[in-house]
Protein backbone atom coordinates (compact mmCIF):
# COMPACT_ATOMS: atom_id res chain seq x y z
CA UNK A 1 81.57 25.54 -20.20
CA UNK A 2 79.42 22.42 -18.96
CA UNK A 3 80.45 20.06 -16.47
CA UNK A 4 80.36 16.61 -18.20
CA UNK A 5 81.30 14.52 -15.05
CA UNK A 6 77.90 15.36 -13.31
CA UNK A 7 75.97 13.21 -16.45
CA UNK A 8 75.03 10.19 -14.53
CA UNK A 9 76.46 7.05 -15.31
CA UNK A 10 75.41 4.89 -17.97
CA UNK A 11 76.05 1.77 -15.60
CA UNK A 12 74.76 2.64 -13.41
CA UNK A 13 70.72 2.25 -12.56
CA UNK A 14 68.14 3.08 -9.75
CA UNK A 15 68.56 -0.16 -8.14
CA UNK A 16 72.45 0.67 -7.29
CA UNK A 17 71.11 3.00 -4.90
CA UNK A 18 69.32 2.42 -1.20
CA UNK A 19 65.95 3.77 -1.22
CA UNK A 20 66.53 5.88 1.90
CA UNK A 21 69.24 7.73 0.07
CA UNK A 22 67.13 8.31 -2.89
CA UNK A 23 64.16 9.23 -0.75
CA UNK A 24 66.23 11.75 1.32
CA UNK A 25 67.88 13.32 -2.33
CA UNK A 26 64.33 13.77 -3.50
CA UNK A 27 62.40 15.31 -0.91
CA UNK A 28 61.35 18.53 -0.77
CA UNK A 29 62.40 21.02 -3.25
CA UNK A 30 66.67 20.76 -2.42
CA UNK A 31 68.25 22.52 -4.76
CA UNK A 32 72.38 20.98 -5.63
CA UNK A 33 75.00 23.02 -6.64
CA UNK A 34 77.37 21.18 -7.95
CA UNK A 35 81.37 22.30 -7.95
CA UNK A 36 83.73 20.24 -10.33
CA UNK A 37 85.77 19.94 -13.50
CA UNK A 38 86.08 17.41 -15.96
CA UNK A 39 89.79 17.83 -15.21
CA UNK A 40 90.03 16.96 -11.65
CA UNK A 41 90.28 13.31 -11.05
CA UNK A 42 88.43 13.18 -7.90
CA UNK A 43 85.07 14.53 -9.98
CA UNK A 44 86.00 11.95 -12.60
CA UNK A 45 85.31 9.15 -10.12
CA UNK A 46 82.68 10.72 -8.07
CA UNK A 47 80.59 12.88 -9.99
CA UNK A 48 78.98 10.19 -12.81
CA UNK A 49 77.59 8.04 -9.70
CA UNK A 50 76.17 11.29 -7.85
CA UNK A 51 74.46 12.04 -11.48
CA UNK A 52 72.88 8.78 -11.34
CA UNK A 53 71.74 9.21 -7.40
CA UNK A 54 69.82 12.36 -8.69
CA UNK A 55 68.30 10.92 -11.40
CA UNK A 56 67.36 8.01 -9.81
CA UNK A 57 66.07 10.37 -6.96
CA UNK A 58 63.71 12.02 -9.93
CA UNK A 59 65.53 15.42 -8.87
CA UNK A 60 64.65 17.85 -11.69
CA UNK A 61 67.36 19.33 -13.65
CA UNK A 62 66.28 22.90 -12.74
CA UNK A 63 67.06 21.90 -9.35
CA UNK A 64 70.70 21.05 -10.05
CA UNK A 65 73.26 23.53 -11.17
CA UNK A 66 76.41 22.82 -12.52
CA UNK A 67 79.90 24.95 -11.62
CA UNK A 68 82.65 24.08 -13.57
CA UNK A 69 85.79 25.12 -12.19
CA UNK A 70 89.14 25.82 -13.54
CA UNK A 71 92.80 25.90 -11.98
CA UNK A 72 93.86 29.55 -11.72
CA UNK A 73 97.30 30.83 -10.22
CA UNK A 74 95.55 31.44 -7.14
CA UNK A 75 93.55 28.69 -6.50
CA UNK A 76 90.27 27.46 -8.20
CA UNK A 77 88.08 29.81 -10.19
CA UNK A 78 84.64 29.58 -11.77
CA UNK A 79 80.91 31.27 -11.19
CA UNK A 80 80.25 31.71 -7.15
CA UNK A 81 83.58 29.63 -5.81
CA UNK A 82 84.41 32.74 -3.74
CA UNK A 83 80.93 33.42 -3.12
CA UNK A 84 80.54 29.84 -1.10
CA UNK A 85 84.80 29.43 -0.32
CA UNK A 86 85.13 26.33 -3.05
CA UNK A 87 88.51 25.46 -2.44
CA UNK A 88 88.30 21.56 -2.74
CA UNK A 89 86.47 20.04 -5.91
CA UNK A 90 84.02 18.10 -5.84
CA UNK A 91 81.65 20.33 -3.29
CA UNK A 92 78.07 20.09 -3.12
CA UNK A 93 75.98 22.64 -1.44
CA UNK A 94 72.37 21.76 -0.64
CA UNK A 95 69.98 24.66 -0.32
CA UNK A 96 66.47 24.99 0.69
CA UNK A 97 64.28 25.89 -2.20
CA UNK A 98 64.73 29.49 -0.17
CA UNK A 99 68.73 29.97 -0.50
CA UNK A 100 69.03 28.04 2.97
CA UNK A 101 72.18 26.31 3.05
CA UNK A 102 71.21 22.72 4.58
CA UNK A 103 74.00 20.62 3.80
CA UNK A 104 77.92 20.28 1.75
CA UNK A 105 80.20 17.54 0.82
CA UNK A 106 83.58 18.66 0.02
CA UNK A 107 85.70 16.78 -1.93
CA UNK A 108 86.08 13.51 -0.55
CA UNK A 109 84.22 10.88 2.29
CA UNK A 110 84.48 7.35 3.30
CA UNK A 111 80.69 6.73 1.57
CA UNK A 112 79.65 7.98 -1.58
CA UNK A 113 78.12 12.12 -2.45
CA UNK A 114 74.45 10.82 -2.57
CA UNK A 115 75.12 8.60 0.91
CA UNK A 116 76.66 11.29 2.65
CA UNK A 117 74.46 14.55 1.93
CA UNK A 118 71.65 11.71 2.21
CA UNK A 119 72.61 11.23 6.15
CA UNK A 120 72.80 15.23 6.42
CA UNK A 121 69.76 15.45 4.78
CA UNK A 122 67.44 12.61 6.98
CA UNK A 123 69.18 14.38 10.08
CA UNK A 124 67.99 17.81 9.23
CA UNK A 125 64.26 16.19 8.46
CA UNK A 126 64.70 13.69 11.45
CA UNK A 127 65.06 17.16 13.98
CA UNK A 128 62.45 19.62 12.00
């Protein structure tokens, strides 16, 4: 199962995108995992843009992996929800190259996935 939401948007391009956000998505070697399915409507809206921040960001794709998630009896299910408590789709997780986790968005903010993990990102860098 793939997560199809997470392909960045065709209309949108680099220049959509402040250059501190895409500077703080592609420093370092961050690694994005990326909770979602192509079912929930909240990814549907949120998830092309983010796509687009991390390519515009030059992230590598062996730096982002996908989690699709499903709607179970008891809640969401998919590879590692219970493993990092996904209860809300979309969540992103931010780790350290090392495992570390650095930052999350969970389901929904007043600015966009790329803005928000980009302020927890510069904050983290801003105090190290």
């Amino acid at each position: 199962m793939t997560l199809e939401t997470l392909a960045p948007a065709a209309d949108v391009d680099a220049d959509a995108f402040d250059d501190s956000v895409l500077a703080a998505l592609g420093a370092d070697d961050y690694v994005f995992k990326v909770w979602g399915g192509d079912w929930c409507g909240d990814c549907q809206r949120q998830l092309p843009e983010f796509g687009a921040a991390l390519a515009a960001a030059g992230v590598p794709d062996d730096r982002i992996e996908a989690y699709p998630v499903t709607k179970g009896p008891d809640g969401k299910e998919g590879e590692l929800v219970e493993a990092y408590g996904i209860e809300l789709i979309p969540t992103v997780v931010v780790e350290s190259a090392d495992g570390e986790e650095l930052a999350r968005f969970v389901e929904e903010e007043p600015v966009s996935i790329a803005e928000y993990l980009a302020d927890q990102l510069a904050d983290i860098e801003a105090t190290a």
